[in-house]
C-alpha atoms as a PDB file:
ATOM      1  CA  UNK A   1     -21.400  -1.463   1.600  1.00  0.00           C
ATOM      2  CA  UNK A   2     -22.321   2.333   1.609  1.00  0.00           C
ATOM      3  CA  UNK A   3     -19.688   4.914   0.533  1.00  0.00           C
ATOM      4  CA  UNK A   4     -18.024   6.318   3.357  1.00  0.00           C
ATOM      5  CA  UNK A   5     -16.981   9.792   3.639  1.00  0.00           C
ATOM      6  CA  UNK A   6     -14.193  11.198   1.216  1.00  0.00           C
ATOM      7  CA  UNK A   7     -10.560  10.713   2.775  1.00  0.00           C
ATOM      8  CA  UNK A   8      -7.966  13.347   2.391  1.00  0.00           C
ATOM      9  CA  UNK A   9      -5.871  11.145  -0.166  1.00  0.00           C
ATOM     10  CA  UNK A  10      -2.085  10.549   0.506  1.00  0.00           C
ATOM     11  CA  UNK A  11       0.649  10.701  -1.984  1.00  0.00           C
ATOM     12  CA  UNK A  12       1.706   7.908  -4.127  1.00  0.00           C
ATOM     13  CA  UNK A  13       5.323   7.914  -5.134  1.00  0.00           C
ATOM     14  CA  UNK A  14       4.664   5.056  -7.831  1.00  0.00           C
ATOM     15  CA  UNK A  15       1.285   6.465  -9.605  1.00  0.00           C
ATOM     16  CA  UNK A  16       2.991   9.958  -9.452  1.00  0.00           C
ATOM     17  CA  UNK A  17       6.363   8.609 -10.978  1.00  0.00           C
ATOM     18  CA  UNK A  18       4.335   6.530 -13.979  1.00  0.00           C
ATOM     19  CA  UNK A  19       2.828   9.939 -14.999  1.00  0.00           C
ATOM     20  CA  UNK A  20       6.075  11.990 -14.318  1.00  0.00           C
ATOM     21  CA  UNK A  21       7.055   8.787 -16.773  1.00  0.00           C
ATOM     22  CA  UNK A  22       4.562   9.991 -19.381  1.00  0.00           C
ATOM     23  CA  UNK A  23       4.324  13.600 -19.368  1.00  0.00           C
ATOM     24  CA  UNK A  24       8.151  13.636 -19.600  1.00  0.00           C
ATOM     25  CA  UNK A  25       8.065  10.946 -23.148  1.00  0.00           C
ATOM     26  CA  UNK A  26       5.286  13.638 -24.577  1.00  0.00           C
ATOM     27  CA  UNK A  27       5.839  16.299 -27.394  1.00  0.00           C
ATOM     28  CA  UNK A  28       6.346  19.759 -26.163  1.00  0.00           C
ATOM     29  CA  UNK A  29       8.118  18.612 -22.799  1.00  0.00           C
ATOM     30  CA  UNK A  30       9.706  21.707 -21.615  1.00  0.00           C
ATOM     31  CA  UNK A  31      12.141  23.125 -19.216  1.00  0.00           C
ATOM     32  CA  UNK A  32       9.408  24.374 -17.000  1.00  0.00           C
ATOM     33  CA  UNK A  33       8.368  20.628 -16.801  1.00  0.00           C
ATOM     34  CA  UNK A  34      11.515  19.854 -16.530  1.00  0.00           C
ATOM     35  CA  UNK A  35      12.483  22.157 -13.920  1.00  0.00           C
ATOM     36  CA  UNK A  36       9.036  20.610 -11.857  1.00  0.00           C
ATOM     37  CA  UNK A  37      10.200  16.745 -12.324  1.00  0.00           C
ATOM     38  CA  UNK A  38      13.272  17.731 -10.576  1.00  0.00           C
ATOM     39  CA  UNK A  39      11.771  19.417  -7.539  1.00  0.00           C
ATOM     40  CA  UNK A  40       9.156  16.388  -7.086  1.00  0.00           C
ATOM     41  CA  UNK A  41      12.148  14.274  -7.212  1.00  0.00           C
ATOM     42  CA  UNK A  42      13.899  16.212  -4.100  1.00  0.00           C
ATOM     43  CA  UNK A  43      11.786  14.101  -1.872  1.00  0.00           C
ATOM     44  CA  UNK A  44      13.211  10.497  -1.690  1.00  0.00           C
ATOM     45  CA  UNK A  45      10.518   8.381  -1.890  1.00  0.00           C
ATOM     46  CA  UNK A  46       9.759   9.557  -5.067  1.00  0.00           C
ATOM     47  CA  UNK A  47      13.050   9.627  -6.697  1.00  0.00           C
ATOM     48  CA  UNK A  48      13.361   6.106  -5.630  1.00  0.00           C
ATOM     49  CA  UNK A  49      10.146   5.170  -7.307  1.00  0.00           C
ATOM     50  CA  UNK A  50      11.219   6.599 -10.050  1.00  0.00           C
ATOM     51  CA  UNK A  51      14.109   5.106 -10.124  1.00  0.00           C
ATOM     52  CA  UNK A  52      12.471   1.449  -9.898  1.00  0.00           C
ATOM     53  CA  UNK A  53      10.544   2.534 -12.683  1.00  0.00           C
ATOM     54  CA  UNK A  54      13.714   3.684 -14.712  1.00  0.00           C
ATOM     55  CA  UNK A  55      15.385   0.388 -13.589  1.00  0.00           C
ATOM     56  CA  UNK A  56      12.240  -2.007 -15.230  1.00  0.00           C
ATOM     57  CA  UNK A  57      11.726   0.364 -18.389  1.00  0.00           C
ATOM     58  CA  UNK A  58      15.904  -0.755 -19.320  1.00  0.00           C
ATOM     59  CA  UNK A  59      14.897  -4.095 -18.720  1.00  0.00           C
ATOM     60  CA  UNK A  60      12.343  -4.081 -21.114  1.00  0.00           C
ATOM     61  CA  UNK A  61      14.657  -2.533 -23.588  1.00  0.00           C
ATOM     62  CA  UNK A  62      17.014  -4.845 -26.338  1.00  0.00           C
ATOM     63  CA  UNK A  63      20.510  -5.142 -24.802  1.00  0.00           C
ATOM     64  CA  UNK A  64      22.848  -3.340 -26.802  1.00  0.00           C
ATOM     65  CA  UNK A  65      24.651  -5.571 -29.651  1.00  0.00           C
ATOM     66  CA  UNK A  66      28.241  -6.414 -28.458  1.00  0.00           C
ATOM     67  CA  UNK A  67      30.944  -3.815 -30.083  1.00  0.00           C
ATOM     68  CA  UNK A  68      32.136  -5.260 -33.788  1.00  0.00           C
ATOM     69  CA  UNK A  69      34.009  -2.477 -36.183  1.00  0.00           C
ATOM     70  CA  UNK A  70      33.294  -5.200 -38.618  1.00  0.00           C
ATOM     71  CA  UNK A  71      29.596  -5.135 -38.604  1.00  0.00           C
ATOM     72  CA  UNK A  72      28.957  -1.403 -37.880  1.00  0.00           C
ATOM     73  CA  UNK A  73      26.722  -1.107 -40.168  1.00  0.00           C
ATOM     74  CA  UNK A  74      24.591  -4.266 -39.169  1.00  0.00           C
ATOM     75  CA  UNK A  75      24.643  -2.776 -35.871  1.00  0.00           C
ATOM     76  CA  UNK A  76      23.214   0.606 -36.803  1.00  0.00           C
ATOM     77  CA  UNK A  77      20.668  -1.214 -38.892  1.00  0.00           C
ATOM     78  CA  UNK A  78      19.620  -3.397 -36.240  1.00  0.00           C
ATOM     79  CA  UNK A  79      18.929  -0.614 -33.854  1.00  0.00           C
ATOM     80  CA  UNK A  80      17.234   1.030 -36.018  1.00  0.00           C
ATOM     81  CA  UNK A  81      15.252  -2.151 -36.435  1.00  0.00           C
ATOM     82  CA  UNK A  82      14.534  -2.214 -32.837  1.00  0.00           C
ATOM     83  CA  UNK A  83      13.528   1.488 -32.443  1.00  0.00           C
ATOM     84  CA  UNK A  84      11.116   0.910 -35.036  1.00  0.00           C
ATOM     85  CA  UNK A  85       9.734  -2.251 -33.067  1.00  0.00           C
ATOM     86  CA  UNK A  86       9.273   0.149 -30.151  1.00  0.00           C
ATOM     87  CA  UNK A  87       7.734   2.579 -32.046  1.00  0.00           C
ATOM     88  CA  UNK A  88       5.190   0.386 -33.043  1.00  0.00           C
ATOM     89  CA  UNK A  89       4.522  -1.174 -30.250  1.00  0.00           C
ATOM     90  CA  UNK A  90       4.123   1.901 -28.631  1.00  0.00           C
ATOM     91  CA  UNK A  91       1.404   2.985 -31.238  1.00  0.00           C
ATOM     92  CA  UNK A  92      -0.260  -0.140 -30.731  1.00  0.00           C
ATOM     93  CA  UNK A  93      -0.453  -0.078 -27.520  1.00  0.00           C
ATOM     94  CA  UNK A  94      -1.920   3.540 -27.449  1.00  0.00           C
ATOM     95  CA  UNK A  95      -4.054   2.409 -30.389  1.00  0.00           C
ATOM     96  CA  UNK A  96      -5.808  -0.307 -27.828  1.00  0.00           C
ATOM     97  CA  UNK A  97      -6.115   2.090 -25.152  1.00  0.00           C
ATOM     98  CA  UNK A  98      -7.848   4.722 -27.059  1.00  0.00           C
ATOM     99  CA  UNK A  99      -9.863   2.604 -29.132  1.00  0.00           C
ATOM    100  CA  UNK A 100     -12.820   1.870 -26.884  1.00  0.00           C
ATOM    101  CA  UNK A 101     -13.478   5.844 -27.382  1.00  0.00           C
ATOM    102  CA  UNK A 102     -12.740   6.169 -31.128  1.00  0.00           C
ATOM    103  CA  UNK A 103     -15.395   3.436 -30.967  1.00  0.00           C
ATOM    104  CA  UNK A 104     -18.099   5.719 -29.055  1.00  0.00           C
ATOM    105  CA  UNK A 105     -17.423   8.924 -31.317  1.00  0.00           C
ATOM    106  CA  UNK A 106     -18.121   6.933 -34.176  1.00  0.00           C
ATOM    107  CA  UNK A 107     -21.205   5.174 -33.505  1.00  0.00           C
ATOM    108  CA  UNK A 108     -24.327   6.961 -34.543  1.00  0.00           C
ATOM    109  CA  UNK A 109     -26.224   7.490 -30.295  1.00  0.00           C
ATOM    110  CA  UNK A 110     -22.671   8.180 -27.547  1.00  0.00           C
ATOM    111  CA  UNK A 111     -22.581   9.092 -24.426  1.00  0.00           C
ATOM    112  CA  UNK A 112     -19.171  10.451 -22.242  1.00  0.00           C
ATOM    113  CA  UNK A 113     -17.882   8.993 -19.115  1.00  0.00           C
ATOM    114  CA  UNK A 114     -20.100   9.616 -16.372  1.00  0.00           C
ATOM    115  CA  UNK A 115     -22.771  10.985 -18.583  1.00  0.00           C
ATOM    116  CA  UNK A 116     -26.500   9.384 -18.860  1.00  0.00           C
ATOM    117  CA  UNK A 117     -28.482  10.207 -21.345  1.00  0.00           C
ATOM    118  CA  UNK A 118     -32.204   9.729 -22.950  1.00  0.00           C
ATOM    119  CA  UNK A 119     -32.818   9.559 -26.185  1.00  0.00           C
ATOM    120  CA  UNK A 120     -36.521   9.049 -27.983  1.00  0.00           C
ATOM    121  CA  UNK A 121     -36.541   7.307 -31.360  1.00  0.00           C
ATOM    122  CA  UNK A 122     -38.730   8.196 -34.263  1.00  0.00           C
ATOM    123  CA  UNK A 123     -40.709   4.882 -33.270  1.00  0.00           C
ATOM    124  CA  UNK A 124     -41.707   6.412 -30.026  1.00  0.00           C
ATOM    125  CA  UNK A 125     -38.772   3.862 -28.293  1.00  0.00           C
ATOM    126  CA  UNK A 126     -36.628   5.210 -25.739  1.00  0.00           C
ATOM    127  CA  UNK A 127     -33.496   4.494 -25.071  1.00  0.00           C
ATOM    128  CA  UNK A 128     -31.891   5.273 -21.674  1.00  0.00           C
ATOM    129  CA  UNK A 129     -27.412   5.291 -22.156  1.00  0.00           C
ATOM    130  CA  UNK A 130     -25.409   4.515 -19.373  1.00  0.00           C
ATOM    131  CA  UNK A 131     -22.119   6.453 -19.266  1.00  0.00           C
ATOM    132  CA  UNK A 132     -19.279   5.667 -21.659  1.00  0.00           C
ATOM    133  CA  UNK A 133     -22.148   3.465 -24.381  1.00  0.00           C
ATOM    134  CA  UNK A 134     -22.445   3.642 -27.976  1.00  0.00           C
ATOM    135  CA  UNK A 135     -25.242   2.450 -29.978  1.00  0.00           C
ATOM    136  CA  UNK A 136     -26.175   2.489 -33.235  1.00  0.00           C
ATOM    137  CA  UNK A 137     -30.254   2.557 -34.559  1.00  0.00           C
ATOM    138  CA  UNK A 138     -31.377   1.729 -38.559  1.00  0.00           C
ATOM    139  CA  UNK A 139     -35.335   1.851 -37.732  1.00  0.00           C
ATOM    140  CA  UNK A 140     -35.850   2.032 -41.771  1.00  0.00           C
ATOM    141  CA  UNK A 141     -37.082  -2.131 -42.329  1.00  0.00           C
ATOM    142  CA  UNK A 142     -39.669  -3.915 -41.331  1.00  0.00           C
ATOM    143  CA  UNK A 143     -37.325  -5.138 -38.819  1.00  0.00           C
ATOM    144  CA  UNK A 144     -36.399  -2.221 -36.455  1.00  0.00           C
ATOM    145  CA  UNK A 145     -32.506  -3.459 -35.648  1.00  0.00           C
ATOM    146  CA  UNK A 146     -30.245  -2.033 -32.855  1.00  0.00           C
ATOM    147  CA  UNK A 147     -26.725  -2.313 -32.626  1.00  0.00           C
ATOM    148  CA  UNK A 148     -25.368  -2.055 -28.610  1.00  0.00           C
ATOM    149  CA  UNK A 149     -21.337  -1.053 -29.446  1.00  0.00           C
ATOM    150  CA  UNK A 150     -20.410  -0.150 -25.506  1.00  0.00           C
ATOM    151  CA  UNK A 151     -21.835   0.042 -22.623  1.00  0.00           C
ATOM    152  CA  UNK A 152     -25.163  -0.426 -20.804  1.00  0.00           C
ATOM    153  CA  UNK A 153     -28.751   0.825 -22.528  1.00  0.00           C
ATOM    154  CA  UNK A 154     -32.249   0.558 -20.777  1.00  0.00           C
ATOM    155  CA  UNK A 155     -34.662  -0.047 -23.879  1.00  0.00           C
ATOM    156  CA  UNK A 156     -38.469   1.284 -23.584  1.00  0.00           C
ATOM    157  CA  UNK A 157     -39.627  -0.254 -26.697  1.00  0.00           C
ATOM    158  CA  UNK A 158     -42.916   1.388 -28.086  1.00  0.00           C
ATOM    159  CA  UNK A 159     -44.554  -1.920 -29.861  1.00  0.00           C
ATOM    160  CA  UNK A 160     -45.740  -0.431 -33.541  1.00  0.00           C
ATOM    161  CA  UNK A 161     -46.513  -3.753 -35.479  1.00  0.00           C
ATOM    162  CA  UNK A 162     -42.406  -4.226 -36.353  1.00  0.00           C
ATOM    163  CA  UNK A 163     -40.328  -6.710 -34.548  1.00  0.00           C
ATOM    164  CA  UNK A 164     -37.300  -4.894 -32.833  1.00  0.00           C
ATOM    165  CA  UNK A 165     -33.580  -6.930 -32.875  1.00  0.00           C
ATOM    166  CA  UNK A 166     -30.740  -5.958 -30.509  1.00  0.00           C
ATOM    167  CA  UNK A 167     -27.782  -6.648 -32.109  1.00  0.00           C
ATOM    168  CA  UNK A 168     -24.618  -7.796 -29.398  1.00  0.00           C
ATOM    169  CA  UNK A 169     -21.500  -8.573 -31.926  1.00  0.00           C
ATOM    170  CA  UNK A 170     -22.317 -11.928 -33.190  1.00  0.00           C
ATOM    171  CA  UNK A 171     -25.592 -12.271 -30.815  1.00  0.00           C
ATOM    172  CA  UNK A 172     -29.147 -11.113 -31.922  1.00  0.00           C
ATOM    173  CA  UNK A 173     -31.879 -10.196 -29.333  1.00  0.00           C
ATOM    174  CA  UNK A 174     -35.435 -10.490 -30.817  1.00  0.00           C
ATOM    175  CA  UNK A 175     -37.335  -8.485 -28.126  1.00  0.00           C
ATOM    176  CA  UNK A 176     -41.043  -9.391 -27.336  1.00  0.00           C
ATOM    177  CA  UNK A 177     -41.598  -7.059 -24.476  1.00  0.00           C
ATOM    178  CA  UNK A 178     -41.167  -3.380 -23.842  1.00  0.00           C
ATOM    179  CA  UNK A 179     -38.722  -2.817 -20.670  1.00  0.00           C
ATOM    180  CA  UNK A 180     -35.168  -4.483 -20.818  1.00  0.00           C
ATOM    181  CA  UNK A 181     -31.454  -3.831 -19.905  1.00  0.00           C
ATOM    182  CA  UNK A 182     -28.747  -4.969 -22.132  1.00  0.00           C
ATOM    183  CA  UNK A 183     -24.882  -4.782 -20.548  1.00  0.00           C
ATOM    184  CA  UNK A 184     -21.259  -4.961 -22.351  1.00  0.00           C
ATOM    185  CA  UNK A 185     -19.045  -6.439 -19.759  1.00  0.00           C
ATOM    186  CA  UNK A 186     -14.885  -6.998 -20.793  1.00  0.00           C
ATOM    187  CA  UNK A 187     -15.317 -10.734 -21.093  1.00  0.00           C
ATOM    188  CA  UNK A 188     -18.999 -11.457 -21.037  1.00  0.00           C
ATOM    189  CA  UNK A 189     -22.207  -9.586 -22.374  1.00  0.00           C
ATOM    190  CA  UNK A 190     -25.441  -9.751 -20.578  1.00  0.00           C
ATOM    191  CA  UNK A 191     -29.535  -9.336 -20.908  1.00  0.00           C
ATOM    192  CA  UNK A 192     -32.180  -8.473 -18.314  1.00  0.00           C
ATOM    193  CA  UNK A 193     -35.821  -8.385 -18.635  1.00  0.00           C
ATOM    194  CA  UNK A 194     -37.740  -6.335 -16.311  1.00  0.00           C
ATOM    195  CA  UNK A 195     -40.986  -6.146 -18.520  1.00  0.00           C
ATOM    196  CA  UNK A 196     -42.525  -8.715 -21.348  1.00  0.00           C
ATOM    197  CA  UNK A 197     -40.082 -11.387 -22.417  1.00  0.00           C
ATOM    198  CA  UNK A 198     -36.747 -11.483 -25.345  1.00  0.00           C
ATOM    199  CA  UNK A 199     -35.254 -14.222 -27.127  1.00  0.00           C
ATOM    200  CA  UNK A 200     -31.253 -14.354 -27.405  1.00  0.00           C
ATOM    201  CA  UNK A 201     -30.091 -16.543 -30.227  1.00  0.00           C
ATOM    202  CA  UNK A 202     -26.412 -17.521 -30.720  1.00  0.00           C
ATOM    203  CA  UNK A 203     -26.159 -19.853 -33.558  1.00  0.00           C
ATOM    204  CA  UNK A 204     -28.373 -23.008 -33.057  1.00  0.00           C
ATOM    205  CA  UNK A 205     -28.508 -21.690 -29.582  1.00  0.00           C
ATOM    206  CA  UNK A 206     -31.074 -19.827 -27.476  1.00  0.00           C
ATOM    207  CA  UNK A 207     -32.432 -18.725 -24.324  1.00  0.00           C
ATOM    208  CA  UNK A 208     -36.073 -17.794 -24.132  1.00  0.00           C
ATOM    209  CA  UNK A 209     -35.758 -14.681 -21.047  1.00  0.00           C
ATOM    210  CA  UNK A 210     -39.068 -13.621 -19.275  1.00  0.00           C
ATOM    211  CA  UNK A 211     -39.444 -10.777 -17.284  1.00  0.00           C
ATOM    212  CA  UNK A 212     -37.752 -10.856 -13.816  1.00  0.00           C
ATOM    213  CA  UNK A 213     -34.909 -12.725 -15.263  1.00  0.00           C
ATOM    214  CA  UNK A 214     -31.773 -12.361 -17.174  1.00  0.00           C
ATOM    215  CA  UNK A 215     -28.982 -14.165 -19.224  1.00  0.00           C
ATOM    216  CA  UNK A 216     -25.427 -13.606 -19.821  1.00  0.00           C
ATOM    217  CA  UNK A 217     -23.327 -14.634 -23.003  1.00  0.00           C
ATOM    218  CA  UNK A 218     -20.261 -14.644 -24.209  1.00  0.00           C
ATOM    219  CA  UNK A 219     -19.432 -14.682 -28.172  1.00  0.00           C
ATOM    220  CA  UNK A 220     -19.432 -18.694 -28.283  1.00  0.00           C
ATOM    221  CA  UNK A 221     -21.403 -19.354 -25.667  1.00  0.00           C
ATOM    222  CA  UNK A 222     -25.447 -18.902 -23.344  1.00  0.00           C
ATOM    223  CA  UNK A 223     -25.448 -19.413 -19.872  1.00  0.00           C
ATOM    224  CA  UNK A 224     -28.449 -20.641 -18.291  1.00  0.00           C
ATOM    225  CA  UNK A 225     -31.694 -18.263 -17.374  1.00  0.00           C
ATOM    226  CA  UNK A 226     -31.569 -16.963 -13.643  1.00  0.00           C
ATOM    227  CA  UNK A 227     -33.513 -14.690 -11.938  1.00  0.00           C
ATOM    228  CA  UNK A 228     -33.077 -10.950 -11.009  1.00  0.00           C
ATOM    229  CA  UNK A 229     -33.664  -8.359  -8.936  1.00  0.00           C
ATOM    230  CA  UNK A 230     -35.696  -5.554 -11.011  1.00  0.00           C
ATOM    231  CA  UNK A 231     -35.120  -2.797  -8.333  1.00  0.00           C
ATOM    232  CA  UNK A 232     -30.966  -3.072  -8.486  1.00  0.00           C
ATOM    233  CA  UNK A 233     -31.343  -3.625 -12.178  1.00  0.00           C
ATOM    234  CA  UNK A 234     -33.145   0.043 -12.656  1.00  0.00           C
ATOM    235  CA  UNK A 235     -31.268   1.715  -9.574  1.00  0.00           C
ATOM    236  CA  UNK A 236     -28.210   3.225 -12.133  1.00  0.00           C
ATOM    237  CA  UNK A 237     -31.039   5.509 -13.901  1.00  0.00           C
ATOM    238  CA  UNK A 238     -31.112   7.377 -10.587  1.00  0.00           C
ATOM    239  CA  UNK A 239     -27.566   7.250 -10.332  1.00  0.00           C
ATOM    240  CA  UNK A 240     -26.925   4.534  -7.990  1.00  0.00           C
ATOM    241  CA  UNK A 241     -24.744   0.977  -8.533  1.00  0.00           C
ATOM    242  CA  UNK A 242     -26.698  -1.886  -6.406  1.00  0.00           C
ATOM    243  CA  UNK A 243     -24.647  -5.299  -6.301  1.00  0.00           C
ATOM    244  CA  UNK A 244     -25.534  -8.470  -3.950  1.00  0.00           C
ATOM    245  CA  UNK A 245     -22.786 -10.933  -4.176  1.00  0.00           C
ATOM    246  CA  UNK A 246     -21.241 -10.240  -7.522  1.00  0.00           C
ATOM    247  CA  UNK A 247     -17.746 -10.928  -8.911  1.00  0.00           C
ATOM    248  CA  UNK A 248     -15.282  -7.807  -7.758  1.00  0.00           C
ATOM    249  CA  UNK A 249     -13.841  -7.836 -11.267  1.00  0.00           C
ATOM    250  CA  UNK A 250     -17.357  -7.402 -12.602  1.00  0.00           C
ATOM    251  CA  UNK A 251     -18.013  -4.253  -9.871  1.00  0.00           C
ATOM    252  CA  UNK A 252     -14.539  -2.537 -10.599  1.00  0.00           C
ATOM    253  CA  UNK A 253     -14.948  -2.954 -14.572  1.00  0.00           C
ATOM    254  CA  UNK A 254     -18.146  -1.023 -14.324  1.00  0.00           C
ATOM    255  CA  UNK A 255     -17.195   1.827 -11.899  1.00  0.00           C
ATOM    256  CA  UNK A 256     -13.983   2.153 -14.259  1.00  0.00           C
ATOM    257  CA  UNK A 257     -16.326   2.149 -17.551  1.00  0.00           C
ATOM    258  CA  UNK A 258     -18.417   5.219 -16.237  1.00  0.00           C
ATOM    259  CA  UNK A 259     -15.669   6.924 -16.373  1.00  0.00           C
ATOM    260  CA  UNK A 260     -14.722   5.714 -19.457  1.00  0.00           C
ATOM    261  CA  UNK A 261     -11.987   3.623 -18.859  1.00  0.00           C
ATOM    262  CA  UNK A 262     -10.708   0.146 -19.159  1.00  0.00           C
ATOM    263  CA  UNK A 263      -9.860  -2.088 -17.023  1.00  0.00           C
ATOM    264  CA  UNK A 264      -6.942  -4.408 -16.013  1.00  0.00           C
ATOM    265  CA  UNK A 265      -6.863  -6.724 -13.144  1.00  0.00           C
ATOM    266  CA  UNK A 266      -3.764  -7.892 -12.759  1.00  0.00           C
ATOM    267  CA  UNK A 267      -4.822 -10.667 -10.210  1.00  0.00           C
ATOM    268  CA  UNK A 268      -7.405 -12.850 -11.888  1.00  0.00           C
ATOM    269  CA  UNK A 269      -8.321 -14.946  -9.071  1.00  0.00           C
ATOM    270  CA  UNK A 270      -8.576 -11.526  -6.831  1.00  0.00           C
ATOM    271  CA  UNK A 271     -11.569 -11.135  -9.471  1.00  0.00           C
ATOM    272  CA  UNK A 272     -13.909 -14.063  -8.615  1.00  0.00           C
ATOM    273  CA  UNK A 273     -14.051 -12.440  -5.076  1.00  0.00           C
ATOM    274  CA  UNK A 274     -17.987 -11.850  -3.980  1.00  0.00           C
ATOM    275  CA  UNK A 275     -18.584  -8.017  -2.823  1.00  0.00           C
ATOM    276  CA  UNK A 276     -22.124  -6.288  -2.714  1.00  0.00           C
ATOM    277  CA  UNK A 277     -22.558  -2.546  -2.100  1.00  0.00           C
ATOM    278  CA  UNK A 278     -24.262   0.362  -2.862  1.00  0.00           C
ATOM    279  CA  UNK A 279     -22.135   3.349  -4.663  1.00  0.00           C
ATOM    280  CA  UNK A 280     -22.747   6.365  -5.809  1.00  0.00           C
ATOM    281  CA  UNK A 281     -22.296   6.734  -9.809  1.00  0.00           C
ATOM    282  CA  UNK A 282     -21.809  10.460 -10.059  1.00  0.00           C
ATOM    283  CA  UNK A 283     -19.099  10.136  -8.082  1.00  0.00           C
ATOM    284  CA  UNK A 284     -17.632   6.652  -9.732  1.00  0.00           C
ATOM    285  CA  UNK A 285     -13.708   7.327  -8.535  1.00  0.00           C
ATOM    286  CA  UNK A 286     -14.988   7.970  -4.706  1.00  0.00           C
ATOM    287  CA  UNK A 287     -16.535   4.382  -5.118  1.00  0.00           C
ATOM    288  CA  UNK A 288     -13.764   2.760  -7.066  1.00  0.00           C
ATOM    289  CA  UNK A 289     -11.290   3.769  -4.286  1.00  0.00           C
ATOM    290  CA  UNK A 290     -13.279   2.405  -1.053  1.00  0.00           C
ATOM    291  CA  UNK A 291     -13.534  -0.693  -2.799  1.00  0.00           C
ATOM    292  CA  UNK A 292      -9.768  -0.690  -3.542  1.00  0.00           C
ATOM    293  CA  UNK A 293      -9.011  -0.068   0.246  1.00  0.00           C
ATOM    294  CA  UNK A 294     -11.668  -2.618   1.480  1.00  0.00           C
ATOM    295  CA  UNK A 295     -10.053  -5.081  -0.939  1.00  0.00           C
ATOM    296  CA  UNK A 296      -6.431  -4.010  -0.184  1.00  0.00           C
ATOM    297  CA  UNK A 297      -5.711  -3.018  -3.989  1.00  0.00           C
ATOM    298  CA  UNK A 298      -3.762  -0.727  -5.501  1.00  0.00           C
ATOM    299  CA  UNK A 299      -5.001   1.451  -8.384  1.00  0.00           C
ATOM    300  CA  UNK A 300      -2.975   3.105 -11.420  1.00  0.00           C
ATOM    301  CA  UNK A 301      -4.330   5.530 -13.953  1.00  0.00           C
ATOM    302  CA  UNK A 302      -3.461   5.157 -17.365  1.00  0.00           C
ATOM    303  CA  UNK A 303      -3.534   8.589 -19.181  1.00  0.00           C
ATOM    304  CA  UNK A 304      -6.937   8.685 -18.586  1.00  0.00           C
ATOM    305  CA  UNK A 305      -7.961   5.358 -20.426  1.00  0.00           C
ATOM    306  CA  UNK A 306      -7.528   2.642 -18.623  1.00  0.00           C
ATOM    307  CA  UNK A 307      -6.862   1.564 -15.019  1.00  0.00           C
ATOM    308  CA  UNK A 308      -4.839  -0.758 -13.523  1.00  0.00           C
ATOM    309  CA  UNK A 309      -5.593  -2.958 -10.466  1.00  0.00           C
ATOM    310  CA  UNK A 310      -3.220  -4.788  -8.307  1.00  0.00           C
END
């Protein structure tokens, strides 16, 4: 499927209202702001979205405790108990959603959403960063060891008489050859070889992968070898996304993570769909959109962070 041309986009009443939602909950809301929420919400449609939004934020909310002069003071306690709970839960859930890029800033090799970037290591070793990755490099032992945090790298490994490890969380990489791709997916982790052959040990587990194929692997478990297609495996250097009947969740996950965000399909079994397609990577919301139409789903930015499909 090749990206059509950009549509003028139309208004959405219920994306606008969940960042009307947002902007108006943040520090250093203003009249001004004010002054705009109530002009947007002069058109109908929008006040009722809002509305509907209103209407499920109460829901979420404790019911108030029923009126006792009695126990006054248990009842201001308790609310205060239960502001408390939202409070936290509110910084946890803003800790999740920011994490993945506290993560990148604090690994040692980062790269922003949408970015691609080179990088050539004091071994002579190159390594090519997707968008949104994070790696970290120790090249100091006799063992040169690489840690993947995020993301997608293609590895040039310059062979110098040192064995080179990947590390993937819990999974080690031992890499005999000198051209692979290693990807972070949200529930699965995967390994391509286009050139020589790699080793991916889990445990008393392992795959031996040679090139032209590739493995994925989860943190308990290896999937059997398969083989690949070296040209779509290469094409996102050049800025390209190349898929041939692969899992929609898996497409969606990484348009949204080149630009940095994570993803949430709220429809698991809309996931296991098959798409294939060709999309253009410097323009990663033009793609993620056409897919959502073909697909008839609805998308929802999260402050920037994450994205919602349904």
């Amino acid at each position: 499927m090749s990206p059509m041309p950009a549509l003028q986009p139309q208004p959405d009443p219920e994306q606008e209202a969940l960042e009307w939602f947002s902007r108006l909950r943040q520090p250093g809301c203003d009249e001004a702001l004010r002054q705009a929420f109530a002009a947007w919400c002069q058109e109908p449609l929008n006040a009722r979205a809002y509305a509907q939004l209103e209407a499920y934020w109460q829901q979420l909310q404790a019911p108030p405790a029923r009126p006792r002069p009695r126990v006054a003071k248990v009842r201001r306690n308790r609310a205060g108990l239960w502001l408390a709970l939202v409070f936290l839960s509110a910084l946890a859930a803003l800790a999740y959603l920011y994490w993945p890029l506290l993560q990148r800033l604090s690994s040692e090799l980062h790269t922003d959403g949408g970015e691609r970037r080179s990088v050539r290591l004091a071994d002579g070793s190159t390594l090519h960063l997707d968008g949104a990755s994070a790696m970290n490099v120790d090249l100091r032992g006799r063992t040169r060891l690489l840690h993947l945090v995020q993301g997608q790298v293609y590895l040039e490994v310059m062979l110098d008489g040192r064995a080179m490890e990947v590390q993937v969380d819990d999974t080690r990489i031992q890499v005999f050859g000198t051209r692979l791709l290693i990807t972070r997916f949200g529930d699965h982790d995967e390994l391509q070889v286009l050139n020589g052959k790699a080793a991916v040990l889990q445990g008393g587990d392992q795959r031996l992968v040679s090139a032209g194929e590739r493995v994925t692997f989860t943190d308990s478990h290896l999937n059997p070898v398969e083989k690949i297609d070296g040209k779509a495996a290469d094409a996102w250097r050049t800025g390209r996304l190349q898929v041939s009947d692969r899992p929609l969740a898996e497409v969606l996950e990484r348009l949204a993570a080149y630009q940095g965000q994570r993803l949430w399909l709220l429809d698991e079994q809309v996931g296991y769909r098959r798409v294939s397609g060709d999309f253009d990577l410097d323009h990663p919301a033009q793609g993620l959109e056409l897919l959502a139409r073909d697909q008839q789903l609805r998308l929802y930015n999260v402050l920037g962070q994450g994205l919602i499909v349904r």
